[in-house]
PDB file of N, CA and C in Angstrom:
ATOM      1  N   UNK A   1       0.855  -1.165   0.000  1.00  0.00           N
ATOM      2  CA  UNK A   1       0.000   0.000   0.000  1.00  0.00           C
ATOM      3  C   UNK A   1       0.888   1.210   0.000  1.00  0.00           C
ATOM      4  N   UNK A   2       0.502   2.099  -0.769  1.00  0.00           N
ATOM      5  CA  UNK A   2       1.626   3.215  -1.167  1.00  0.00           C
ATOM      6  C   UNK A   2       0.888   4.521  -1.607  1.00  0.00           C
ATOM      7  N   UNK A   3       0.613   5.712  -0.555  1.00  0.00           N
ATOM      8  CA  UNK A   3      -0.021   6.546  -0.934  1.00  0.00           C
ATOM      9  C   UNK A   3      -1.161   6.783  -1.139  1.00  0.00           C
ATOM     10  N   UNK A   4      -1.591   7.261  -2.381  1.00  0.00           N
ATOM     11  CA  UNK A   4      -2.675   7.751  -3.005  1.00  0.00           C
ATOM     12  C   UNK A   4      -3.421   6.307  -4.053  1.00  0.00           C
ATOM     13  N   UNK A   5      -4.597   5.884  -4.016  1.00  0.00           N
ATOM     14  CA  UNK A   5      -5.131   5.359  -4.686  1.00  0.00           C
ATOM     15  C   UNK A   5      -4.841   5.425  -5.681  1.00  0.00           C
ATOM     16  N   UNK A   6      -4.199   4.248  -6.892  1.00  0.00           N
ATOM     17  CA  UNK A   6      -3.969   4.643  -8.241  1.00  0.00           C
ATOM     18  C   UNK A   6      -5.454   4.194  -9.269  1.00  0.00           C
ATOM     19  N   UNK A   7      -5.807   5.024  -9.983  1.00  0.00           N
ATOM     20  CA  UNK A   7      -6.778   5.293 -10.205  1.00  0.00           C
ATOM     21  C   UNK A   7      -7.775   3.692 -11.127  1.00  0.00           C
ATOM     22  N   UNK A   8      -6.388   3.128 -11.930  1.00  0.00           N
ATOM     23  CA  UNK A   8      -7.074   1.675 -12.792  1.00  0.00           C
ATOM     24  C   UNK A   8      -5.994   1.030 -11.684  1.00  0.00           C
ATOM     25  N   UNK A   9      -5.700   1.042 -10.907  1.00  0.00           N
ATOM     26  CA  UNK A   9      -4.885  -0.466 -10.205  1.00  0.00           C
ATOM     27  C   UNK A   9      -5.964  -1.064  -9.315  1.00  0.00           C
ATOM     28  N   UNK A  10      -7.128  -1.829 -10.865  1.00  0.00           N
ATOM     29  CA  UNK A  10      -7.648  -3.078  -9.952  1.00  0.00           C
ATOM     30  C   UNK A  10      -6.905  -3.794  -9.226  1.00  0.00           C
ATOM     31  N   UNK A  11      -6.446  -4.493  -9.819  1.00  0.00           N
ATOM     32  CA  UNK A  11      -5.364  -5.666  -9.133  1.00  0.00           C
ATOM     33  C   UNK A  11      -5.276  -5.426  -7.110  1.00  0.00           C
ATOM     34  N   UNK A  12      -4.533  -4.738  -6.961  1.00  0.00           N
ATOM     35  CA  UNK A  12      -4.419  -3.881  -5.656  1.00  0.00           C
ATOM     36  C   UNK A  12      -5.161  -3.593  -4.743  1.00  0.00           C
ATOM     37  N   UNK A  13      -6.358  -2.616  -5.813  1.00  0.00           N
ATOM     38  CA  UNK A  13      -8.117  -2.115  -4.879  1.00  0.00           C
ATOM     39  C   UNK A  13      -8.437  -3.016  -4.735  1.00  0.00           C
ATOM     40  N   UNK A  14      -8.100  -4.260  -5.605  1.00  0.00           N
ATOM     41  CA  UNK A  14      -9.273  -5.195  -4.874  1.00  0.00           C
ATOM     42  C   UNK A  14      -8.557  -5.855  -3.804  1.00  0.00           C
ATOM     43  N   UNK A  15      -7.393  -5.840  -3.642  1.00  0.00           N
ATOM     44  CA  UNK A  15      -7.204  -6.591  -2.157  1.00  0.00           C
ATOM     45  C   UNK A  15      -7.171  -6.151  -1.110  1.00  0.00           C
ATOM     46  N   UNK A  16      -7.359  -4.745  -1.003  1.00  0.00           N
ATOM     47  CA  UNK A  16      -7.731  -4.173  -0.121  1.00  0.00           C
ATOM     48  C   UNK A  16      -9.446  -4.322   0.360  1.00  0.00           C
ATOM     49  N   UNK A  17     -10.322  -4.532  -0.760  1.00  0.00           N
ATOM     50  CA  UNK A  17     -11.418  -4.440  -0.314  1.00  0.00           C
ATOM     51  C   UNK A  17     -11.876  -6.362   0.225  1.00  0.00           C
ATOM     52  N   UNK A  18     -10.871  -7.434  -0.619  1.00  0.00           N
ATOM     53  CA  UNK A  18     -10.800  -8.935  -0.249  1.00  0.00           C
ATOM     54  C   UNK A  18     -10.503  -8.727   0.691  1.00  0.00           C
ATOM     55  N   UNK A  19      -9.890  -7.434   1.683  1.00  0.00           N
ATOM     56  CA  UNK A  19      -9.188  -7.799   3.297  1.00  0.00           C
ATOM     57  C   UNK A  19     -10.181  -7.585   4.149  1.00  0.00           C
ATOM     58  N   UNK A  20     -11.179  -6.374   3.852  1.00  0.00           N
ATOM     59  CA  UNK A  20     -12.698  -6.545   4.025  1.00  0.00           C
ATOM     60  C   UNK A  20     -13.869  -7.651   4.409  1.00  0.00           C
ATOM     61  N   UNK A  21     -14.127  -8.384   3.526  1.00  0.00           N
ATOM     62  CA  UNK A  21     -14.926  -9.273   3.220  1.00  0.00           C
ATOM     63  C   UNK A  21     -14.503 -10.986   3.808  1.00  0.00           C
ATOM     64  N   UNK A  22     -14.513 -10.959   4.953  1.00  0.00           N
ATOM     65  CA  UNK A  22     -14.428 -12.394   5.518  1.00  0.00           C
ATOM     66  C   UNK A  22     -14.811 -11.725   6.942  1.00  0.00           C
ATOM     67  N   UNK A  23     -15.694 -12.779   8.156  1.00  0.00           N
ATOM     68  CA  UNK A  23     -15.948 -12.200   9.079  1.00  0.00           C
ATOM     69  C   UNK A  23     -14.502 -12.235  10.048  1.00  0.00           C
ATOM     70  N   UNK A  24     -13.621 -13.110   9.904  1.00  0.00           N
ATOM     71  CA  UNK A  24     -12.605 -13.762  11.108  1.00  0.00           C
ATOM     72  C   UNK A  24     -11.638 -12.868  10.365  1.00  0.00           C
ATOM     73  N   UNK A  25     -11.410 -12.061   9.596  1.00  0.00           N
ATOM     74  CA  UNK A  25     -10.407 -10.966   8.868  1.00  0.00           C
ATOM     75  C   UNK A  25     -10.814  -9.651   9.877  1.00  0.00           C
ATOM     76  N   UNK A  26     -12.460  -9.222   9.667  1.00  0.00           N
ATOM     77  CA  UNK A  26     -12.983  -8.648  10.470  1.00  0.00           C
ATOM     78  C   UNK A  26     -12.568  -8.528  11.603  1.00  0.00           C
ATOM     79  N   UNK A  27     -12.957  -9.522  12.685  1.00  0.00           N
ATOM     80  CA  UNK A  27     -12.457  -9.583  13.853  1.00  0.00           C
ATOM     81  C   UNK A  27     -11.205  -8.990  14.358  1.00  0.00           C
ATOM     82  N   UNK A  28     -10.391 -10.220  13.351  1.00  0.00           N
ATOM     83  CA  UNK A  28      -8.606  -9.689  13.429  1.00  0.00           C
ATOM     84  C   UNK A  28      -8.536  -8.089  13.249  1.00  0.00           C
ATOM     85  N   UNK A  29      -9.052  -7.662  12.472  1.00  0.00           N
ATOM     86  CA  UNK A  29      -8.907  -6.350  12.182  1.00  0.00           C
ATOM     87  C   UNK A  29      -9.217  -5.335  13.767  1.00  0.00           C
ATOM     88  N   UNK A  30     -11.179  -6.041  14.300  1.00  0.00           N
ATOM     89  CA  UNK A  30     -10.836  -5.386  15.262  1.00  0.00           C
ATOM     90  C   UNK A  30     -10.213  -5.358  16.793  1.00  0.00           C
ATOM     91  N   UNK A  31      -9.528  -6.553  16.668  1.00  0.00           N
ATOM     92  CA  UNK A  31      -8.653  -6.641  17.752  1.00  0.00           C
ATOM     93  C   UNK A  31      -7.445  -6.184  17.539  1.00  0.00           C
ATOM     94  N   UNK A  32      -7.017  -5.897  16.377  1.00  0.00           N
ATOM     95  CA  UNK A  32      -5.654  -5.243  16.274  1.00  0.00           C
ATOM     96  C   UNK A  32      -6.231  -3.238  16.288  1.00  0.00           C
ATOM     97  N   UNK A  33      -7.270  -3.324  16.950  1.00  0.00           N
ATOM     98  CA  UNK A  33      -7.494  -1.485  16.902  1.00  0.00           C
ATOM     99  C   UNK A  33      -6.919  -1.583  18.510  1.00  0.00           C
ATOM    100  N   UNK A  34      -6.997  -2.177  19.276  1.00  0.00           N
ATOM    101  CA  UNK A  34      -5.648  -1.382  20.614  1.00  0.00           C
ATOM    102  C   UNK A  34      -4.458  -2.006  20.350  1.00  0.00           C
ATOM    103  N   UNK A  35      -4.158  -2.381  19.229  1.00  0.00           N
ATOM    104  CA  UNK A  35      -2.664  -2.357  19.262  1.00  0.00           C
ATOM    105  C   UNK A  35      -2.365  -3.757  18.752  1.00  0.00           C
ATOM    106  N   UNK A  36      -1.111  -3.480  18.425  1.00  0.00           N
ATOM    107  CA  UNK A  36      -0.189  -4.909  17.945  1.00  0.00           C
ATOM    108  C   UNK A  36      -0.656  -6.486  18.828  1.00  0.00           C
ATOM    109  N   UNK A  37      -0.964  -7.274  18.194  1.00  0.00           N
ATOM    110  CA  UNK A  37      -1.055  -9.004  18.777  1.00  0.00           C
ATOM    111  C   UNK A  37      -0.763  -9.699  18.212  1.00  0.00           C
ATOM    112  N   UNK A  38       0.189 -10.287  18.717  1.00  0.00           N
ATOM    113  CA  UNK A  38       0.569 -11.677  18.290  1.00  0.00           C
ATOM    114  C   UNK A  38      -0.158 -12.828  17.624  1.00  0.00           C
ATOM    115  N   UNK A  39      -0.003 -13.170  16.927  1.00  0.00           N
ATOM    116  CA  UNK A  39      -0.428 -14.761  16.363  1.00  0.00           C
ATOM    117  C   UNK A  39      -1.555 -15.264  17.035  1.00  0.00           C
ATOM    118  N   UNK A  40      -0.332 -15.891  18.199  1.00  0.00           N
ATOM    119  CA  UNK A  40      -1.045 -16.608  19.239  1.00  0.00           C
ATOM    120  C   UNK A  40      -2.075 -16.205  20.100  1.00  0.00           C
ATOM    121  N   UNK A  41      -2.448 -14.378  20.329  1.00  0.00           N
ATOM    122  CA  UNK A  41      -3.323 -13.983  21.112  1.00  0.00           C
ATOM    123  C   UNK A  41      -4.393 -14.287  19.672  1.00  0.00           C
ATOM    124  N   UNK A  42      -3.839 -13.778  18.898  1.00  0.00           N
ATOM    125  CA  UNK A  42      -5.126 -13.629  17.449  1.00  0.00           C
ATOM    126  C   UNK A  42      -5.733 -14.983  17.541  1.00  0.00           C
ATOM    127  N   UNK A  43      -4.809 -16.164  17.492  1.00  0.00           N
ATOM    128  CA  UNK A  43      -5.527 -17.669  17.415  1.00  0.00           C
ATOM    129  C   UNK A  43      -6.423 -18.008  18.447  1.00  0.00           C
ATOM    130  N   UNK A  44      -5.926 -17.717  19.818  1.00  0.00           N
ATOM    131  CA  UNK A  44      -7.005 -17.575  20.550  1.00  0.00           C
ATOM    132  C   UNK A  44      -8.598 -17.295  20.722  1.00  0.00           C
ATOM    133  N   UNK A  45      -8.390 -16.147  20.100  1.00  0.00           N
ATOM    134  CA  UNK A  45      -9.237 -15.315  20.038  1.00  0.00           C
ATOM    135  C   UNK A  45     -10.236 -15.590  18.561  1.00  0.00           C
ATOM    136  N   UNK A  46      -9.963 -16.201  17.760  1.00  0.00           N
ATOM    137  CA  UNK A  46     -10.939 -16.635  16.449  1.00  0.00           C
ATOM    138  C   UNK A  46     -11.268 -18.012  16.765  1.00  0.00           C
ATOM    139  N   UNK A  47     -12.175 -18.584  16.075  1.00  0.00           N
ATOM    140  CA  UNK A  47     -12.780 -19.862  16.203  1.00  0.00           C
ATOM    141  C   UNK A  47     -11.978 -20.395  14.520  1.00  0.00           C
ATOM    142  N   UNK A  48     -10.987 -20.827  14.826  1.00  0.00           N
ATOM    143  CA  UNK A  48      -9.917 -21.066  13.096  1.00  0.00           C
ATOM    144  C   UNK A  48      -8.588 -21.995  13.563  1.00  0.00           C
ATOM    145  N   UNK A  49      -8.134 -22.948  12.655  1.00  0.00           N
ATOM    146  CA  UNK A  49      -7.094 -23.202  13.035  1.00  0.00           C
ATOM    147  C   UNK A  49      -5.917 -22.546  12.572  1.00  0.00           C
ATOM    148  N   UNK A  50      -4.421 -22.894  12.863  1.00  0.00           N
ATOM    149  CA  UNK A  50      -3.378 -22.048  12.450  1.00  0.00           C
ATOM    150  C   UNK A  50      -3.078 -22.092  11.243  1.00  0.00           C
ATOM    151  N   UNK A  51      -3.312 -23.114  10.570  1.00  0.00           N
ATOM    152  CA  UNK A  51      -3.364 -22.779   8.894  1.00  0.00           C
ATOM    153  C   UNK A  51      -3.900 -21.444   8.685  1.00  0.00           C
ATOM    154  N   UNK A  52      -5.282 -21.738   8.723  1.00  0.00           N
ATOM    155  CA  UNK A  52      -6.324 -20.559   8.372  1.00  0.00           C
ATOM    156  C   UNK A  52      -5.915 -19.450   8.813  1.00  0.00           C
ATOM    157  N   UNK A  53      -5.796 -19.339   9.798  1.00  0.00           N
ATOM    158  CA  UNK A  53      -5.157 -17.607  10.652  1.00  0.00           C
ATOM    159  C   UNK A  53      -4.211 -17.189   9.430  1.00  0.00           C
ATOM    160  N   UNK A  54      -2.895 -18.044   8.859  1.00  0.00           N
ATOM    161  CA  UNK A  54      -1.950 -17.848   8.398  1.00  0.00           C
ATOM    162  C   UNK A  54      -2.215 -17.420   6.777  1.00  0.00           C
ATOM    163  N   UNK A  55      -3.427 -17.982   6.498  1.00  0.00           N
ATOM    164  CA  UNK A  55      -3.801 -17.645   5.427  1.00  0.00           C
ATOM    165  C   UNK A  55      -4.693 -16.180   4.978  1.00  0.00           C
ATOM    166  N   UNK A  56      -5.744 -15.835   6.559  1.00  0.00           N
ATOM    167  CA  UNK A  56      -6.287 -15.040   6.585  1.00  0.00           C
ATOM    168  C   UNK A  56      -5.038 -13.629   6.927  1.00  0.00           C
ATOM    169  N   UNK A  57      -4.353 -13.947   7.556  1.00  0.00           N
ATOM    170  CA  UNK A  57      -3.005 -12.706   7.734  1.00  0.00           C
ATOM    171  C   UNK A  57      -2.650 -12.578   6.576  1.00  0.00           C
ATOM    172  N   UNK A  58      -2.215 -13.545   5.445  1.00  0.00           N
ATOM    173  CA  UNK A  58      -1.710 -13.349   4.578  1.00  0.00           C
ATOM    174  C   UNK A  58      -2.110 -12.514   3.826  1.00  0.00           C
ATOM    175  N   UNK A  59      -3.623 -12.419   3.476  1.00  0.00           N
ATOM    176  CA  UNK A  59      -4.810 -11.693   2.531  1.00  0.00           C
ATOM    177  C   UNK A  59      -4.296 -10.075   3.385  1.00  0.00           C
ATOM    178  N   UNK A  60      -4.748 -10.281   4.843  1.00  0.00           N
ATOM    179  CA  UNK A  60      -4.567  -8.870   5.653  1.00  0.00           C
ATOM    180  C   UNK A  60      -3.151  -7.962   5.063  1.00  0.00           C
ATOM    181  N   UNK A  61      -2.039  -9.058   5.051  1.00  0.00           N
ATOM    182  CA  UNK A  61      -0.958  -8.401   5.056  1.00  0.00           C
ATOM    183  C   UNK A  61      -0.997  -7.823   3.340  1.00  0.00           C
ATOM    184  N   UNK A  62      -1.377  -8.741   2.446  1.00  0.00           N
ATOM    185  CA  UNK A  62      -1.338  -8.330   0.972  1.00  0.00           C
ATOM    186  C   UNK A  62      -2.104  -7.388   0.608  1.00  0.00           C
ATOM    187  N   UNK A  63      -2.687  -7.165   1.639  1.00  0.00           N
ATOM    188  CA  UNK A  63      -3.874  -5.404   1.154  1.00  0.00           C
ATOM    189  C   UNK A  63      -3.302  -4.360   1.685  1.00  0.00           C
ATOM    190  N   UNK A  64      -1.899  -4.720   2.137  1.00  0.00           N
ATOM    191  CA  UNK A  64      -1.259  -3.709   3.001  1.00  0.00           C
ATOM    192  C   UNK A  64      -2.371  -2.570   4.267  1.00  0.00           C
ATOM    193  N   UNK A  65      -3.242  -3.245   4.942  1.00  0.00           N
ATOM    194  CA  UNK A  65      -4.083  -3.023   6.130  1.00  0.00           C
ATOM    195  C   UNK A  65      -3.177  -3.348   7.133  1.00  0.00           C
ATOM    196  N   UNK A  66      -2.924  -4.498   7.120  1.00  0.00           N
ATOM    197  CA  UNK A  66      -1.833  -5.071   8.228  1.00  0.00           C
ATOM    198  C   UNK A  66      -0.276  -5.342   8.072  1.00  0.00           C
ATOM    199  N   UNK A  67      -0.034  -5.017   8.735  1.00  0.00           N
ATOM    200  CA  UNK A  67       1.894  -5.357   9.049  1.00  0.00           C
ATOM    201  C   UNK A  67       1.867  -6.037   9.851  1.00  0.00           C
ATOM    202  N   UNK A  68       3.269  -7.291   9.570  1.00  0.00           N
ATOM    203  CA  UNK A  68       3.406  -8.037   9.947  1.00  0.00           C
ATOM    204  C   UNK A  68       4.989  -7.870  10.797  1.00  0.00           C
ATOM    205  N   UNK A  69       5.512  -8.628  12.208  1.00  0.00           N
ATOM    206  CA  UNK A  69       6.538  -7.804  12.353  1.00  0.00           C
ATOM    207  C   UNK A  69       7.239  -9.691  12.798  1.00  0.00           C
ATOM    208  N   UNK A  70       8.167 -10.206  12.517  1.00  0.00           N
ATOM    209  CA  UNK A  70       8.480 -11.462  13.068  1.00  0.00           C
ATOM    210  C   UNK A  70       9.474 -11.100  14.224  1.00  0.00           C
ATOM    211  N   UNK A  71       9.187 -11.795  15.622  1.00  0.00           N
ATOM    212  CA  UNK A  71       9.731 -12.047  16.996  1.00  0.00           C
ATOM    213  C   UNK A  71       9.952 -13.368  17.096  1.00  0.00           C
ATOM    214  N   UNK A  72      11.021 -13.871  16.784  1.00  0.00           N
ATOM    215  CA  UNK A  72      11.555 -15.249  17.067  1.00  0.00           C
ATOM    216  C   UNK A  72      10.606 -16.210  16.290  1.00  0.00           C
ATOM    217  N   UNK A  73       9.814 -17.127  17.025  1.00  0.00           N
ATOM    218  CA  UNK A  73       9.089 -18.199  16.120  1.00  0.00           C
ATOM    219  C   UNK A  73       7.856 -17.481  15.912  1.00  0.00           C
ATOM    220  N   UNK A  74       7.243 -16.244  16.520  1.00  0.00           N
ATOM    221  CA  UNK A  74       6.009 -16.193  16.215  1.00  0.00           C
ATOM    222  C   UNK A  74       6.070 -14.723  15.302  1.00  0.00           C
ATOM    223  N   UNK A  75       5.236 -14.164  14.995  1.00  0.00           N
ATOM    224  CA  UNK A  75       4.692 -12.929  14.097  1.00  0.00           C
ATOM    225  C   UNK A  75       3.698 -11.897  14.688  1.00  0.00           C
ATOM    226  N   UNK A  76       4.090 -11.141  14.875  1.00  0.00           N
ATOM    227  CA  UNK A  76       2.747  -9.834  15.788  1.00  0.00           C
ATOM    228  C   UNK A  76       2.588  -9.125  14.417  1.00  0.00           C
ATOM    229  N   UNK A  77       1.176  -8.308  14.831  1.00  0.00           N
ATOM    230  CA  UNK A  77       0.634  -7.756  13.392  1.00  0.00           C
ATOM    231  C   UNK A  77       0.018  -6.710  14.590  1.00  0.00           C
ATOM    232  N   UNK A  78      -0.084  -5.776  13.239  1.00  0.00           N
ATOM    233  CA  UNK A  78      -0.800  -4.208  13.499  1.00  0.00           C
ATOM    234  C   UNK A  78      -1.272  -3.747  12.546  1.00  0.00           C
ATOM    235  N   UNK A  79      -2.296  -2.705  12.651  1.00  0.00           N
ATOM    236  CA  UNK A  79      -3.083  -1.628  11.336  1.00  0.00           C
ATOM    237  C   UNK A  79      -2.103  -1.246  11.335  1.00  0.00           C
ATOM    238  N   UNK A  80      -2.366  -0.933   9.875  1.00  0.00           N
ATOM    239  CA  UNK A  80      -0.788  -0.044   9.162  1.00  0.00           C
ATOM    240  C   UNK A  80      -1.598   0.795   9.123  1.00  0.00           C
ATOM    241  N   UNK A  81      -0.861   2.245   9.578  1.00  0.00           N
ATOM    242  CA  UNK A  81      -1.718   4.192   9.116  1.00  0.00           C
ATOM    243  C   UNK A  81      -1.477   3.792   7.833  1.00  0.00           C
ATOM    244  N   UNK A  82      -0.386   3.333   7.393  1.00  0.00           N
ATOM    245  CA  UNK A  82      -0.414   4.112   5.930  1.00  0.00           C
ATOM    246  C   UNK A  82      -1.810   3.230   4.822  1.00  0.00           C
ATOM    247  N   UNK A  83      -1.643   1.788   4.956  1.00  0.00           N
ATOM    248  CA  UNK A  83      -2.881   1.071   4.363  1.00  0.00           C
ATOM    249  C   UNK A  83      -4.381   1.460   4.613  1.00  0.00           C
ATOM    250  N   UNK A  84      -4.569   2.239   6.122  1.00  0.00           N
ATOM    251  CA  UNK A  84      -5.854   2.405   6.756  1.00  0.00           C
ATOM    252  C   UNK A  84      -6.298   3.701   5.560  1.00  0.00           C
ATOM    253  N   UNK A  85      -5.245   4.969   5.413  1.00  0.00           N
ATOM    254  CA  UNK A  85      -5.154   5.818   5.104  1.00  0.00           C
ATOM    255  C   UNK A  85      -5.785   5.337   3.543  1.00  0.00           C
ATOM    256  N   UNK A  86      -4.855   4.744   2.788  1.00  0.00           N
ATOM    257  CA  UNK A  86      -5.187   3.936   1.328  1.00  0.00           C
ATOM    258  C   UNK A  86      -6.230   3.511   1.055  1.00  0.00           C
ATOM    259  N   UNK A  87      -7.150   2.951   2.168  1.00  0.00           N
ATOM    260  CA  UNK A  87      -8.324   2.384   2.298  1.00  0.00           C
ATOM    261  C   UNK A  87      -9.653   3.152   2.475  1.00  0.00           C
ATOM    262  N   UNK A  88      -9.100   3.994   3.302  1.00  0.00           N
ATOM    263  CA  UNK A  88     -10.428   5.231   3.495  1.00  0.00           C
ATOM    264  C   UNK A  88     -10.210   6.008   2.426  1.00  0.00           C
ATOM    265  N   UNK A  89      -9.617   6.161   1.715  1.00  0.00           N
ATOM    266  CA  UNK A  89      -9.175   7.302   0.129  1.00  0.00           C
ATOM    267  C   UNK A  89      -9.575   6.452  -0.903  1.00  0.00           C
ATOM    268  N   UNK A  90      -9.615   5.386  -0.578  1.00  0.00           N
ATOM    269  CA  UNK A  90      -9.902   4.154  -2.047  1.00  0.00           C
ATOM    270  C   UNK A  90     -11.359   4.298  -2.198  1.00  0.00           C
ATOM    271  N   UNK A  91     -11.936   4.492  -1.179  1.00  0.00           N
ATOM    272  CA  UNK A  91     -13.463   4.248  -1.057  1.00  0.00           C
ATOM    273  C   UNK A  91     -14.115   5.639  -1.155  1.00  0.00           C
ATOM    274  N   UNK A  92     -13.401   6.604  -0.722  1.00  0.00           N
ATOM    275  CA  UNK A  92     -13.877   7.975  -0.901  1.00  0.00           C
ATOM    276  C   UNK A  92     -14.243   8.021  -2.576  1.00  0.00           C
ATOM    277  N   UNK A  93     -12.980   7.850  -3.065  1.00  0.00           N
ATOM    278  CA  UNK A  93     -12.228   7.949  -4.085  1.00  0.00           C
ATOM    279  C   UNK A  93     -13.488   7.213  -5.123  1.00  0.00           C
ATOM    280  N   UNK A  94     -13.736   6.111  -5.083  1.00  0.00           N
ATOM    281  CA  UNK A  94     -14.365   5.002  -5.546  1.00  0.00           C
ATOM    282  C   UNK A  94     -16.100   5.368  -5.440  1.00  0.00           C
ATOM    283  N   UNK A  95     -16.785   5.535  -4.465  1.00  0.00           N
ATOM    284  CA  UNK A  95     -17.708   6.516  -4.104  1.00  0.00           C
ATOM    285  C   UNK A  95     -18.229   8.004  -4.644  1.00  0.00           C
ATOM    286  N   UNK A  96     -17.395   8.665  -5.089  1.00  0.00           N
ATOM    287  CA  UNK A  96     -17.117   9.784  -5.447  1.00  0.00           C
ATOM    288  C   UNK A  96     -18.096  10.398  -6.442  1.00  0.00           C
ATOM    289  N   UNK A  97     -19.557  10.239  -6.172  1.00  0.00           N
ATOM    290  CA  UNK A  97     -20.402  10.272  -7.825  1.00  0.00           C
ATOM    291  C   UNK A  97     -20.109  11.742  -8.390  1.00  0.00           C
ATOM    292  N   UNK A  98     -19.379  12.730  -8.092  1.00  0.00           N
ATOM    293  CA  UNK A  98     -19.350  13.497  -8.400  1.00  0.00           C
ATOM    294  C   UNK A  98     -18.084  14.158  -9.352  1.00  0.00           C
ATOM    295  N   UNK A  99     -17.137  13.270  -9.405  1.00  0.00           N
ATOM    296  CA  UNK A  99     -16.107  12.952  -9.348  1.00  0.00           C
ATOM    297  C   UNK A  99     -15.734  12.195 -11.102  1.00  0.00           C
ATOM    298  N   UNK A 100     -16.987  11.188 -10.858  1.00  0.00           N
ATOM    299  CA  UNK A 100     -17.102  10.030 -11.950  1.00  0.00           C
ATOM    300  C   UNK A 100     -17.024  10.426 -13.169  1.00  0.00           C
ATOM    301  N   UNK A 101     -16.544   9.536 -14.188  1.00  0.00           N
ATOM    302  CA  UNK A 101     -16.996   9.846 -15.107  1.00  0.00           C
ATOM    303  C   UNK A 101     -17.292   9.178 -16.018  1.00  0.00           C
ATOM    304  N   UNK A 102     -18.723   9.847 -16.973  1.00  0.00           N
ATOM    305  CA  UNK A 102     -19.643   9.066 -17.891  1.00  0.00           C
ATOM    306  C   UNK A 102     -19.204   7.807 -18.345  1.00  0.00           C
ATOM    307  N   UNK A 103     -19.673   6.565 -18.097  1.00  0.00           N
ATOM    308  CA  UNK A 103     -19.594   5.397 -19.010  1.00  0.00           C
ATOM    309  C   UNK A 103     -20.787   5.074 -19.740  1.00  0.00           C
ATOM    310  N   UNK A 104     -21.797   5.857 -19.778  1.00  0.00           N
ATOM    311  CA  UNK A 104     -23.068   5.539 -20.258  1.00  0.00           C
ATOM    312  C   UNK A 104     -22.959   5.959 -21.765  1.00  0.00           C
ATOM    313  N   UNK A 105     -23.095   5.451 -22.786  1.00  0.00           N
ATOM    314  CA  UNK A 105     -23.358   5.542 -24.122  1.00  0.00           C
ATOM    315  C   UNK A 105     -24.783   5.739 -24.910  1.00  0.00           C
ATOM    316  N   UNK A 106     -25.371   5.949 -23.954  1.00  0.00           N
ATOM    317  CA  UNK A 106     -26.710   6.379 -24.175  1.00  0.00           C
ATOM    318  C   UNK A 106     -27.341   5.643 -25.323  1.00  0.00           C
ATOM    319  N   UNK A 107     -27.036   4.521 -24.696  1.00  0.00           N
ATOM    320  CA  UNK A 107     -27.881   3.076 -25.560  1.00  0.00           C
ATOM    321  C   UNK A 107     -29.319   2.985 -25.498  1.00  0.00           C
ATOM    322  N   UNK A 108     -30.316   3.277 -24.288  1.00  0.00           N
ATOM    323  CA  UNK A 108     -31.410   3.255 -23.880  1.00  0.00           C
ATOM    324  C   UNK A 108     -31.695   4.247 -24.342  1.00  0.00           C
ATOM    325  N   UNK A 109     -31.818   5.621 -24.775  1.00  0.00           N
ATOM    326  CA  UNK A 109     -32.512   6.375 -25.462  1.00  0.00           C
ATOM    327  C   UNK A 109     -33.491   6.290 -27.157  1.00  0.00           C
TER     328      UNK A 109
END
């Protein structure tokens, strides 16, 4: 995640909005709002095994929402400002009817 929304980088927007859309991503998301947790508090805390966690971090970390930081055998994660930032601008951005512009070809007339 880098900045400013680039304007055709599907590829990207959408993994930010795939980091969205799962409920146990959710969660993770809002247990990492007081701060950095470990793996192991995260595994705890979801109804998932450690595959899955590892897979669902993975999605988190590839939308650049989450950072990942490695401490010996395990991995702590946190909201990244800068992805949160990317994310609330993607959607502004994306939202924007005012902003838009015409794709209608005025076929129905």
């Amino acid at each position: 995640m880098r900045g400013t929304p680039v304007e055709n980088d599907h590829e990207n927007n959408a993994r930010v909005f795939k980091a969205f859309c799962d409920v146990n991503r959710l969660k993770i998301i809002e247990m990492l709002q007081s701060g950095e947790k470990c793996a192991c508090v995260i595994l705890e805390n979801v109804d998932i095994s450690q595959p899955t966690l590892s897979h669902r971090m993975k999605v988190l970390c590839d939308s650049g929402i989450v950072l990942p930081r490695k401490a010996g055998k395990w991995t702590h994660y946190s909201i990244s400002e800068e992805g949160r930032n990317y994310a609330i601008e993607l959607l502004r951005r994306l939202t924007d009817v005012t902003a838009a512009e015409c794709f209608t070809e005025r076929c129905c007339e």
